[in-house]
C-alpha atoms as a PDB file:
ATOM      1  CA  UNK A   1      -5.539  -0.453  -8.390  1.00  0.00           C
ATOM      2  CA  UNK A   2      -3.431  -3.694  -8.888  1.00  0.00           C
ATOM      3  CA  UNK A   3      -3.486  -5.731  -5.766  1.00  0.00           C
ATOM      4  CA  UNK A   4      -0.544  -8.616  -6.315  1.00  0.00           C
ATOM      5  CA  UNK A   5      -0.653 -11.687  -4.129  1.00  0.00           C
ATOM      6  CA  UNK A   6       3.064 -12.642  -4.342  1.00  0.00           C
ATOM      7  CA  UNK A   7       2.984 -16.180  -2.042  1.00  0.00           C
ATOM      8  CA  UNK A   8       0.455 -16.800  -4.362  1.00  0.00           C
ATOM      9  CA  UNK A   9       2.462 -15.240  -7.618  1.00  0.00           C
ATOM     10  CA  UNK A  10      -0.820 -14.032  -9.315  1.00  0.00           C
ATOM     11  CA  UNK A  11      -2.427 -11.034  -9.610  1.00  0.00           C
ATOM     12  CA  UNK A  12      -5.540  -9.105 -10.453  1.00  0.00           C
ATOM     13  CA  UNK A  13      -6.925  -5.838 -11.582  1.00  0.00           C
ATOM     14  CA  UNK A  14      -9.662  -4.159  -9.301  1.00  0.00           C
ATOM     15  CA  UNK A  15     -11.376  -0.818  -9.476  1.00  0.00           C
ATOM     16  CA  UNK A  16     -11.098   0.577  -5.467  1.00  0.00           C
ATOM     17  CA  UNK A  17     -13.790   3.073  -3.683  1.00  0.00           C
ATOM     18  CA  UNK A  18     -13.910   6.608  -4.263  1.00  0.00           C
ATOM     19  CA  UNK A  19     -13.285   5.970  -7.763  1.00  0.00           C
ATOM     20  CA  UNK A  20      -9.616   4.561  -8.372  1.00  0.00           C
ATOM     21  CA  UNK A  21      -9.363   2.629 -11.662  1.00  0.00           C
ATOM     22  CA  UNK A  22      -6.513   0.129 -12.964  1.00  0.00           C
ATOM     23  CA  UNK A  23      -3.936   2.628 -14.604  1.00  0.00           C
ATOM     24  CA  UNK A  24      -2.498   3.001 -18.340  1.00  0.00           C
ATOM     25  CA  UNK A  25       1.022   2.717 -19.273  1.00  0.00           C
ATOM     26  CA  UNK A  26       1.037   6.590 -18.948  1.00  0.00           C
ATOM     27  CA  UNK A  27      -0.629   6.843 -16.226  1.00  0.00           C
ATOM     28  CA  UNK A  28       1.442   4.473 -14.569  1.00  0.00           C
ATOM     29  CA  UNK A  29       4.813   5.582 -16.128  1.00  0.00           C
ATOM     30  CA  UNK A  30       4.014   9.454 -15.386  1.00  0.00           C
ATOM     31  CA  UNK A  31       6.631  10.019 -12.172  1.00  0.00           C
ATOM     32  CA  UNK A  32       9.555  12.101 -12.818  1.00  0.00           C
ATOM     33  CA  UNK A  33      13.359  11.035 -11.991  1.00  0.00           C
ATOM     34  CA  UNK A  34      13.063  12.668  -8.321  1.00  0.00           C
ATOM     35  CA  UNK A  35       9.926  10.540  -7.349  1.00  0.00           C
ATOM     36  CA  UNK A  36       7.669  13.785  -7.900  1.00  0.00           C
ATOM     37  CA  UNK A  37       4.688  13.548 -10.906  1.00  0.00           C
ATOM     38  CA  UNK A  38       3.583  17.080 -11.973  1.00  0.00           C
ATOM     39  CA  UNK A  39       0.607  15.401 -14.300  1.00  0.00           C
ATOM     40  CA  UNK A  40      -0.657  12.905 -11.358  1.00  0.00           C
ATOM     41  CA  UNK A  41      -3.721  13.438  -9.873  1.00  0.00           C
ATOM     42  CA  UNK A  42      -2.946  16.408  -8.482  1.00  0.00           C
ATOM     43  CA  UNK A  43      -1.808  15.216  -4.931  1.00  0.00           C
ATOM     44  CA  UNK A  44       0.861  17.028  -2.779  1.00  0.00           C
ATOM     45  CA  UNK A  45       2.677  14.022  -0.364  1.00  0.00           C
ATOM     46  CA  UNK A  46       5.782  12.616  -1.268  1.00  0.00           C
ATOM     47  CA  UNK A  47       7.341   9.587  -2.406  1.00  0.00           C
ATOM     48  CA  UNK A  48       7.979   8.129   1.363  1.00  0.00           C
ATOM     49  CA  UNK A  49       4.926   9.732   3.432  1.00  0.00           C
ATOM     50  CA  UNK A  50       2.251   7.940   4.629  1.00  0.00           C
ATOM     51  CA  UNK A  51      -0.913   8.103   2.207  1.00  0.00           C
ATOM     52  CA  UNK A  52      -4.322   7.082   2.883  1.00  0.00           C
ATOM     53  CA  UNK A  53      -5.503   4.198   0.788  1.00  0.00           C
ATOM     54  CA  UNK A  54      -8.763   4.345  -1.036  1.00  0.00           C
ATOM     55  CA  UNK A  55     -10.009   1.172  -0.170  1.00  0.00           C
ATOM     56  CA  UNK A  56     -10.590   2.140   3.619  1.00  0.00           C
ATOM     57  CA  UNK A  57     -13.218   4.797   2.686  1.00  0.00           C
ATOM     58  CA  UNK A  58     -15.284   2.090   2.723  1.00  0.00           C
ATOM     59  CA  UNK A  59     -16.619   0.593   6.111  1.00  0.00           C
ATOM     60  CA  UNK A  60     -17.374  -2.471   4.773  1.00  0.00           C
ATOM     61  CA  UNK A  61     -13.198  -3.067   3.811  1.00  0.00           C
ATOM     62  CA  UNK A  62     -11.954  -5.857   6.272  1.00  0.00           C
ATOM     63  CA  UNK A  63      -8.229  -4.970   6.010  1.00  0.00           C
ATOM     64  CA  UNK A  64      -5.150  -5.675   3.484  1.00  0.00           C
ATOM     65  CA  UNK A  65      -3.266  -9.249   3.579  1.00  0.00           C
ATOM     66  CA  UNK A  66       0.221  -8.906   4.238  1.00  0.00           C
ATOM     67  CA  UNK A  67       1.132 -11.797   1.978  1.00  0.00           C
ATOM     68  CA  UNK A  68       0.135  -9.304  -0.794  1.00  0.00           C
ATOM     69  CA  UNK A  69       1.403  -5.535  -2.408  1.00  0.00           C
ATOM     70  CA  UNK A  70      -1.737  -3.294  -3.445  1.00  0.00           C
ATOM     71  CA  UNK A  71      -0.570  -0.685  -5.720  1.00  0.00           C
ATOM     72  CA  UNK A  72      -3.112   2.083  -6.009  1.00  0.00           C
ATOM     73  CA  UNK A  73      -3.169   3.998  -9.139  1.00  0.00           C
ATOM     74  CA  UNK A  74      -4.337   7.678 -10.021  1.00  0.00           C
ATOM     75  CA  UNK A  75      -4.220   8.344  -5.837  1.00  0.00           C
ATOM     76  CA  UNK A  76      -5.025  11.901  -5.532  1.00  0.00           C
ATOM     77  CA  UNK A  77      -3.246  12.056  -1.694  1.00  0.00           C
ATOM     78  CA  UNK A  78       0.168  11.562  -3.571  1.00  0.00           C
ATOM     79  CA  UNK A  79       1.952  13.899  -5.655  1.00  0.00           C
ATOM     80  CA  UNK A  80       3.511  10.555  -7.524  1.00  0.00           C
ATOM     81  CA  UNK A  81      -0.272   9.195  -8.294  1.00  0.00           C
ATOM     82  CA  UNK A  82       0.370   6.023  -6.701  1.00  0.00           C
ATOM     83  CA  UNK A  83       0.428   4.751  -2.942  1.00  0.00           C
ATOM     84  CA  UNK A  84       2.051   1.760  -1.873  1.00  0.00           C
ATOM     85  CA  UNK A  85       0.536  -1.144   0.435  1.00  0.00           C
ATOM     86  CA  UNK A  86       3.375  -3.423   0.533  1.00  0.00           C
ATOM     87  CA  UNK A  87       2.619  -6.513   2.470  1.00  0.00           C
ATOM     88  CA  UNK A  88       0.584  -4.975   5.429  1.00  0.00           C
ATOM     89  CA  UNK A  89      -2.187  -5.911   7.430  1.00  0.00           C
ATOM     90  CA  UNK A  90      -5.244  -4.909   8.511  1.00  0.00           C
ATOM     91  CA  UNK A  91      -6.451  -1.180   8.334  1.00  0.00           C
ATOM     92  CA  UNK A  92      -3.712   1.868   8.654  1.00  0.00           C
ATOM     93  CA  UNK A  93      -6.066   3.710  11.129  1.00  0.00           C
ATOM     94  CA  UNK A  94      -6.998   0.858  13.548  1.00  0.00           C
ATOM     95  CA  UNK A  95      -3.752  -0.960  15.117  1.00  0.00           C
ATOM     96  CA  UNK A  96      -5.954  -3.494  17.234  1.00  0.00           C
ATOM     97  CA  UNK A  97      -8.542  -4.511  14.790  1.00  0.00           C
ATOM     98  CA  UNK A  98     -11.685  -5.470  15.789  1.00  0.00           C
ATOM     99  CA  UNK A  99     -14.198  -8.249  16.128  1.00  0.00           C
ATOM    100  CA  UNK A 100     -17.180  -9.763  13.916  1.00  0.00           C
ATOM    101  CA  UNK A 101     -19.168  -7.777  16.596  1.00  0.00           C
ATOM    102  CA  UNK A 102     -17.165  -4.171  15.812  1.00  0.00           C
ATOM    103  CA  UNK A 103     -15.735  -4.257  19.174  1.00  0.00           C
ATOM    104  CA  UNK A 104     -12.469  -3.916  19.444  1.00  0.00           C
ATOM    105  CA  UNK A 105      -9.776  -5.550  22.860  1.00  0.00           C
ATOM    106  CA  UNK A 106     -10.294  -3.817  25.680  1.00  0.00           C
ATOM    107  CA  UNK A 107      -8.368  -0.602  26.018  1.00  0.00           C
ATOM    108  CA  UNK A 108      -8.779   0.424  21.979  1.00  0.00           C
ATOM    109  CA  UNK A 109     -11.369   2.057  20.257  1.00  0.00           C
ATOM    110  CA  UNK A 110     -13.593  -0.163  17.049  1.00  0.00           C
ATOM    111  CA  UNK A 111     -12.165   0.299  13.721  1.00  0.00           C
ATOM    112  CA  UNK A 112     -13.584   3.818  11.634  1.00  0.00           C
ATOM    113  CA  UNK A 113     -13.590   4.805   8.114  1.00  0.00           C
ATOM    114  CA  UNK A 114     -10.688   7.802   8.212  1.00  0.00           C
ATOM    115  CA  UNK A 115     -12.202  10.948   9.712  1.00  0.00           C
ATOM    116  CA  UNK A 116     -13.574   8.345  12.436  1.00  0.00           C
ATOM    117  CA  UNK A 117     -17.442   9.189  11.814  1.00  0.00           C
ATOM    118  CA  UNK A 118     -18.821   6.107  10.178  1.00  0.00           C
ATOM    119  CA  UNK A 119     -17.894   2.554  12.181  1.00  0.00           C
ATOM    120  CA  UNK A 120     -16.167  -0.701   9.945  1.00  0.00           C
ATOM    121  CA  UNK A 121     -18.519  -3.188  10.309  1.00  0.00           C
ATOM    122  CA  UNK A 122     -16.748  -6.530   9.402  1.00  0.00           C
ATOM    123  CA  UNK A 123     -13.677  -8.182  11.614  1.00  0.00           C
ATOM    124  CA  UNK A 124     -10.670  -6.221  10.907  1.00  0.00           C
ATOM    125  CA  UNK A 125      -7.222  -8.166  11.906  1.00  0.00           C
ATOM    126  CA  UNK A 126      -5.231  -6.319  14.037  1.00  0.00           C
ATOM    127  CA  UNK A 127      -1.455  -4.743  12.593  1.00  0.00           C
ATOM    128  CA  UNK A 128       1.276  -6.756  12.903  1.00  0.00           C
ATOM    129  CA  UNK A 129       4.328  -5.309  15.199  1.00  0.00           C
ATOM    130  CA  UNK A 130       7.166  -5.494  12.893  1.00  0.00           C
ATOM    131  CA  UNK A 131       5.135  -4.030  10.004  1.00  0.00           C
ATOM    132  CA  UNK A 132       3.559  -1.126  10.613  1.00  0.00           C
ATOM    133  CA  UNK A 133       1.530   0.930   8.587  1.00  0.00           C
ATOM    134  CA  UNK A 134       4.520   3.744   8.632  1.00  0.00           C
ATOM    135  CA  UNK A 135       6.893   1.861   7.077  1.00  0.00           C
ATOM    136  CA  UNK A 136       4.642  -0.463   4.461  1.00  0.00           C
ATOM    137  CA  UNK A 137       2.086   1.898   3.168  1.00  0.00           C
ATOM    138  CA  UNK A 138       3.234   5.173   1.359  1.00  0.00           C
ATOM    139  CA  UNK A 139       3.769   7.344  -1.846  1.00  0.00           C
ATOM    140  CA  UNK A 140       5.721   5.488  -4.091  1.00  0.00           C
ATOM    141  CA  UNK A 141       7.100   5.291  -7.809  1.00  0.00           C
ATOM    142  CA  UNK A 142       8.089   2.680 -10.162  1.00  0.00           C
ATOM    143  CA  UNK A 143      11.943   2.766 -10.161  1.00  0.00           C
ATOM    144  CA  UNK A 144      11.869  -0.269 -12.864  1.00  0.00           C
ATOM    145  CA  UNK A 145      10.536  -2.650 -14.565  1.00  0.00           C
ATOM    146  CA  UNK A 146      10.407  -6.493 -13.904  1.00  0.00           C
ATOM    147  CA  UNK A 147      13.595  -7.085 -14.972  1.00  0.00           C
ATOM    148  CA  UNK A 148      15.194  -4.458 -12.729  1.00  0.00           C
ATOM    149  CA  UNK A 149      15.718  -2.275 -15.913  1.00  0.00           C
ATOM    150  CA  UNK A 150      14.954   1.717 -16.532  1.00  0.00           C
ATOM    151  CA  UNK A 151      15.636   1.365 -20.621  1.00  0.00           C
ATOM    152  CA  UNK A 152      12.596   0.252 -22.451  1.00  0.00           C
ATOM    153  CA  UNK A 153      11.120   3.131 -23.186  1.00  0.00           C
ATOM    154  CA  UNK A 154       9.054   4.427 -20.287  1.00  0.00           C
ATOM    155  CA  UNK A 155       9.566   7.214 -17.421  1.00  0.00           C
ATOM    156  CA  UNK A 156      10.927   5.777 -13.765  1.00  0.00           C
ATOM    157  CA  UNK A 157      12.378   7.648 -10.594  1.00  0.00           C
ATOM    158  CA  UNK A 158      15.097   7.687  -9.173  1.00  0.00           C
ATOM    159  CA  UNK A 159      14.205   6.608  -5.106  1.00  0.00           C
ATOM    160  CA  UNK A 160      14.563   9.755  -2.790  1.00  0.00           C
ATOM    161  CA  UNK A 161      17.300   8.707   0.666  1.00  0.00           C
ATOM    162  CA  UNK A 162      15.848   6.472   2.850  1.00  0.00           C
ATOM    163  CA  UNK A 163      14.317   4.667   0.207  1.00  0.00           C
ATOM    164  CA  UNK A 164      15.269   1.231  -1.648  1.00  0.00           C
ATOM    165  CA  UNK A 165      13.965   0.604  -5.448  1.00  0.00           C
ATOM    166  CA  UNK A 166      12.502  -3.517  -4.943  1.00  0.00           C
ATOM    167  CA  UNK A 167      11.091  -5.589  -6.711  1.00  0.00           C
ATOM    168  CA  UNK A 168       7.548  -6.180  -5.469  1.00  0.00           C
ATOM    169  CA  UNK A 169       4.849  -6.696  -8.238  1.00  0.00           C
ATOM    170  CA  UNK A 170       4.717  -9.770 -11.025  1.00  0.00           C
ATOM    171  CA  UNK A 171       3.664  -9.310 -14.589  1.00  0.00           C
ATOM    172  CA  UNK A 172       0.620  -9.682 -15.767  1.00  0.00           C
ATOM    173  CA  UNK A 173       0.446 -10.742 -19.252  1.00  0.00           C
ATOM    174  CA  UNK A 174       2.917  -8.962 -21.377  1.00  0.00           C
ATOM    175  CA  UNK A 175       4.306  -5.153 -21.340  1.00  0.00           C
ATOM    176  CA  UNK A 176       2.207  -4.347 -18.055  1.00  0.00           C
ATOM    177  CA  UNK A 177       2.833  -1.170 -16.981  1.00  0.00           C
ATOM    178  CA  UNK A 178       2.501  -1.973 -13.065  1.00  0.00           C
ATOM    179  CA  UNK A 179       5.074  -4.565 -12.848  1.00  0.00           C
ATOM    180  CA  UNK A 180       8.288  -4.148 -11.367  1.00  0.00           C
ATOM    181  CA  UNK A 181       9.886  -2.305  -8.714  1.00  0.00           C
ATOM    182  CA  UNK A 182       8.847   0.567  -6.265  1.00  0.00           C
ATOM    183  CA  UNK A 183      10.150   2.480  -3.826  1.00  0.00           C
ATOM    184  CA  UNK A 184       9.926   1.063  -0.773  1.00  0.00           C
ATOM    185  CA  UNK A 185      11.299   2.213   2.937  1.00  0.00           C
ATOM    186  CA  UNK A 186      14.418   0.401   3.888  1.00  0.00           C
ATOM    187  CA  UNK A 187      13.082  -1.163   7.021  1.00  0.00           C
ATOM    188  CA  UNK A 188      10.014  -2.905   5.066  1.00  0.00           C
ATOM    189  CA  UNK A 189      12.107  -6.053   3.592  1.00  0.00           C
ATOM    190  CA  UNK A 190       9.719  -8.806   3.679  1.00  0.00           C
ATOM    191  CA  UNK A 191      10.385 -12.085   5.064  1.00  0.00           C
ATOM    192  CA  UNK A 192       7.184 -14.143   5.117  1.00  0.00           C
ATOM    193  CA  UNK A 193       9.051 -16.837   7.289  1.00  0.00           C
ATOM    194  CA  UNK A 194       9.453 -14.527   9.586  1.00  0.00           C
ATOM    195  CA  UNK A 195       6.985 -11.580   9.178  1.00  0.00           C
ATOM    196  CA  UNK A 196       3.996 -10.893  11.234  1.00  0.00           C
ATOM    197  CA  UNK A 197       4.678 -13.389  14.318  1.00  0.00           C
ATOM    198  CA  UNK A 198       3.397 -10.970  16.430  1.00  0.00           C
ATOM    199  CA  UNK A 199       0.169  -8.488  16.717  1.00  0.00           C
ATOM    200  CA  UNK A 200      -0.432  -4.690  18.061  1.00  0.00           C
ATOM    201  CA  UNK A 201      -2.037  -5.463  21.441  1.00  0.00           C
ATOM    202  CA  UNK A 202      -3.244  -2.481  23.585  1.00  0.00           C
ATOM    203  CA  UNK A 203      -2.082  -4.107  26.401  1.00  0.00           C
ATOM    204  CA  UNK A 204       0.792  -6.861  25.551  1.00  0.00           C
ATOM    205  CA  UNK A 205       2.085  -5.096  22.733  1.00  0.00           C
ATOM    206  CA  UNK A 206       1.181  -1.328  22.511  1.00  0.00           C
ATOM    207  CA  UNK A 207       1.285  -0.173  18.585  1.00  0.00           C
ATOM    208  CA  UNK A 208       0.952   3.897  19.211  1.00  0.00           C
END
């Protein structure tokens, strides 16, 4: 998994729970020209539907940044390989978050690991309103390289409707094969002058 922090413009290379490693250029390159990937990991959502991210098997993950992308390689929920965190926050299954405690504002339920039997134990920020976890994390494709470009040799997709190729992920050192663009849904532009102002509140600001 490549998680890129672009206010900071760096980026790292992390292995994520339940296995997920940092990809190959093949592995990376694999998706076909309709956003499908016949030799991912064997995954059947599409480029566009939600996808659970690896990282939130664990219940000791606090929650993505939303001044950062996460681009999770080898994903076996997508039939592309890959699923998309672009510039969310918090955890896609708990809209309120939750405290250092585990107890969550009154009127929501604490934060689980996905299936809801085992409790997240650290503070977990709650989702911001205008970027919800429908819109920012999802199946997704590289549609091109850094420099916008589908000619240098490796395999991209073509975006399915609905979808906009953007740039979202720096290099890191030379010829990396997660830089680029993705496929991202039209109403996830990202502003961060303007993103994230406001919080899902069960009461003030109900995030359903």
């Amino acid at each position: 998994m490549r998680t890129a922090s672009l206010f900071l413009c760096t980026a790292s290379l992390a292995l994520a729970c339940g296995g997920t490693a940092s990809t190959s250029a093949a592995d990376a390159s694999a998706s076909g020209g309709d956003g499908s990937a016949p030799d991912a990991a064997g995954g059947t959502i599409a480029v566009g539907a939600a996808c659970p991210p690896a990282e939130e098997r664990s219940p000791k993950f606090a929650g993505f940044n939303e001044q950062e992308v996460s681009v999770e390689t080898k994903s076996a929920a997508c039939s592309s390989g890959i699923c998309l965190v672009n510039h969310f926050r918090g955890r896609t299954t708990c809209p309120y978050g939750q405290d250092s405690s585990g107890k969550a504002p009154s009127g929501a339920s604490p934060c689980a690991v996905p299936g809801g039997a085992t409790a997240v134990t650290p503070q977990v920020p709650p989702q911001c309103t205008d970027r919800r976890a429908a819109d920012t994390v999802h199946c997704s494709c590289r549609c091109a390289n850094a420099d916008g470009k589908t000619d240098d040799g490796a395999t991209y997709c073509t975006c399915p409707q609905g979808l906009t190729c953007t740039q979202l992920v720096m290099p890191f050192g030379p010829s990396d094969p997660l830089a680029g663009a993705y496929c991202t849904h039209d109403k996830a532009a990202f502003d961060r002058g303007v993103a994230c102002q406001a919080t899902c509140d069960p009461q003030s600001a109900p995030c359903p």
